[in-house]
Protein backbone atom coordinates (compact mmCIF):
# COMPACT_ATOMS: atom_id res chain seq x y z
CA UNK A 1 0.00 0.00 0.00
CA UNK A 2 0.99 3.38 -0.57
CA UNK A 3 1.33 6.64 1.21
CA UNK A 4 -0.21 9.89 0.75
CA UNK A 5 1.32 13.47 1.52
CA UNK A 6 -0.96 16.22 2.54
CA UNK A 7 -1.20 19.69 1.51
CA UNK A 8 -0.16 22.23 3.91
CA UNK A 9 -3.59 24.13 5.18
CA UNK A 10 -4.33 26.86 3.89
CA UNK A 11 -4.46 30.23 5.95
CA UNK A 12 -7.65 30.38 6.32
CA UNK A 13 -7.77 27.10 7.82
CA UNK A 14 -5.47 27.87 10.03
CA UNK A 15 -7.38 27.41 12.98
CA UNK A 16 -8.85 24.25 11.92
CA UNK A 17 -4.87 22.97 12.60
CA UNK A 18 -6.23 20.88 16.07
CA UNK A 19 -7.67 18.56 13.30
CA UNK A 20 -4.37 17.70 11.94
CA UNK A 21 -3.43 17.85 8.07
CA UNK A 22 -7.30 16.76 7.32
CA UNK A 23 -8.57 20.25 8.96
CA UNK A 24 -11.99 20.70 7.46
CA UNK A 25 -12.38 17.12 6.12
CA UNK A 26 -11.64 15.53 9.54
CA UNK A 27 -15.25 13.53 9.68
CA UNK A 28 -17.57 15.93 12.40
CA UNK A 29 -19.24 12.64 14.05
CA UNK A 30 -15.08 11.51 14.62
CA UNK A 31 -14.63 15.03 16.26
CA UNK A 32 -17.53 14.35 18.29
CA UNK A 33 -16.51 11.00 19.80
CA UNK A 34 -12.68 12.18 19.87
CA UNK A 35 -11.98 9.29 17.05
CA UNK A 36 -8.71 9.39 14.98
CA UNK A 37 -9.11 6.50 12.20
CA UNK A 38 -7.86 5.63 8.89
CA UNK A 39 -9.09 5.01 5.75
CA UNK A 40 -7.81 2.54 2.81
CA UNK A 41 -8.66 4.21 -1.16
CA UNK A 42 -8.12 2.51 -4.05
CA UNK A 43 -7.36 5.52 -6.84
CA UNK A 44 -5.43 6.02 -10.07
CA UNK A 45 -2.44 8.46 -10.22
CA UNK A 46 -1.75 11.28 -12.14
CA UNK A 47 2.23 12.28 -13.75
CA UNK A 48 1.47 15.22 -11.01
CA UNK A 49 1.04 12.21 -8.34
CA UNK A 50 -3.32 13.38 -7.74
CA UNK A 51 -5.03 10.86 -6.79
CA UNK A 52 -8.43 10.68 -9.35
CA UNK A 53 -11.13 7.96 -9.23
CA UNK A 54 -11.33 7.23 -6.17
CA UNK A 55 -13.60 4.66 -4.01
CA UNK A 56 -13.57 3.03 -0.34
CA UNK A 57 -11.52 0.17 0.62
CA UNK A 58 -12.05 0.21 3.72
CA UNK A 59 -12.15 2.52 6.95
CA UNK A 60 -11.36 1.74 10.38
CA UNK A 61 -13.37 2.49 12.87
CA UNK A 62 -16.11 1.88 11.15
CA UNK A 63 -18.97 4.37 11.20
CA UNK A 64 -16.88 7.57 11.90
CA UNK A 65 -16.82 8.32 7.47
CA UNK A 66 -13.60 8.17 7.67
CA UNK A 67 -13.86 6.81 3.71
CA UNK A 68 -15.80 9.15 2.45
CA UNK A 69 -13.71 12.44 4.12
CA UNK A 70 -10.71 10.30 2.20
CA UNK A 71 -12.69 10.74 -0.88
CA UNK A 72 -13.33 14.25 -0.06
CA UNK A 73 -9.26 15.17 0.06
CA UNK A 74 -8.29 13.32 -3.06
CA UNK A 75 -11.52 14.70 -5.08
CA UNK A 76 -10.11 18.40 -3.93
CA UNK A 77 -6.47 17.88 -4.36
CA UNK A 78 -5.91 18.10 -0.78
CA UNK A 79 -3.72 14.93 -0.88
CA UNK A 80 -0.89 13.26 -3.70
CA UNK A 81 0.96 10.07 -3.89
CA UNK A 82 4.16 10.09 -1.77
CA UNK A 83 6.68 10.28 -4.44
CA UNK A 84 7.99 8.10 -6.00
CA UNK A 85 4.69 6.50 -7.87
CA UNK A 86 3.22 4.85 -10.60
CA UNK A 87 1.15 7.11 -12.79
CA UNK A 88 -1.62 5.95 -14.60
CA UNK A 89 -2.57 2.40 -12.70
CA UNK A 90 -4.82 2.28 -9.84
CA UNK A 91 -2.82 1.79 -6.25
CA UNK A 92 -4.35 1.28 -2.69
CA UNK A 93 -3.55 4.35 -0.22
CA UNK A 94 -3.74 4.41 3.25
CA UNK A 95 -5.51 7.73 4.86
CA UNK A 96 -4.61 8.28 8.33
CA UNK A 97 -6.54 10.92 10.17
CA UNK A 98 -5.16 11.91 13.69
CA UNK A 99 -6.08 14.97 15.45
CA UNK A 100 -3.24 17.09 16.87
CA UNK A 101 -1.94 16.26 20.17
């Protein structure tokens, strides 16, 4: 499986930074409960290393979304393929979402 990098937030999401690198797509009912998770995405990679056509492996805990905020960052660029990877053939990617300690 490989590893994704996250985009730094952006300043306006600055104080969103308790969340960790997800900020804004760190699942509400996980901030709730006080959850960090992961999720597993198959996608396809661009030459740029953005993840596109994307859909749930899995997600652990279940019932959290964890998945579908995964889905969220690759369909708005908010996470690439840790360099180096394999454009253009679909590879599994592990999501981790941990809120700042």
């Amino acid at each position: 499986m490989a590893a994704v990098v996250f985009r730094p937030l952006p300043g306006a999401e600055k104080s969103l930074q308790r969340l960790g690198p997800a900020g804004p797509f760190y699942p509400e009912k996980a901030v709730r409960y006080r959850k960090d998770g992961q999720a597993v995405i198959a996608c396809f990679v661009s030459d740029g290393g953005e993840l596109q056509r994307c859909k749930i492996v899995s997600e652990s805990p279940k019932g959290f979304f964890f998945g579908e905020a995964a889905l969220a960052l690759a369909r708005n660029r908010r996470i690439l393929a840790e360099a180096p990877h394999e454009a253009g053939r679909a590879q599994q990617f592990v999501v981790p979402f941990e809120r700042a300690k």
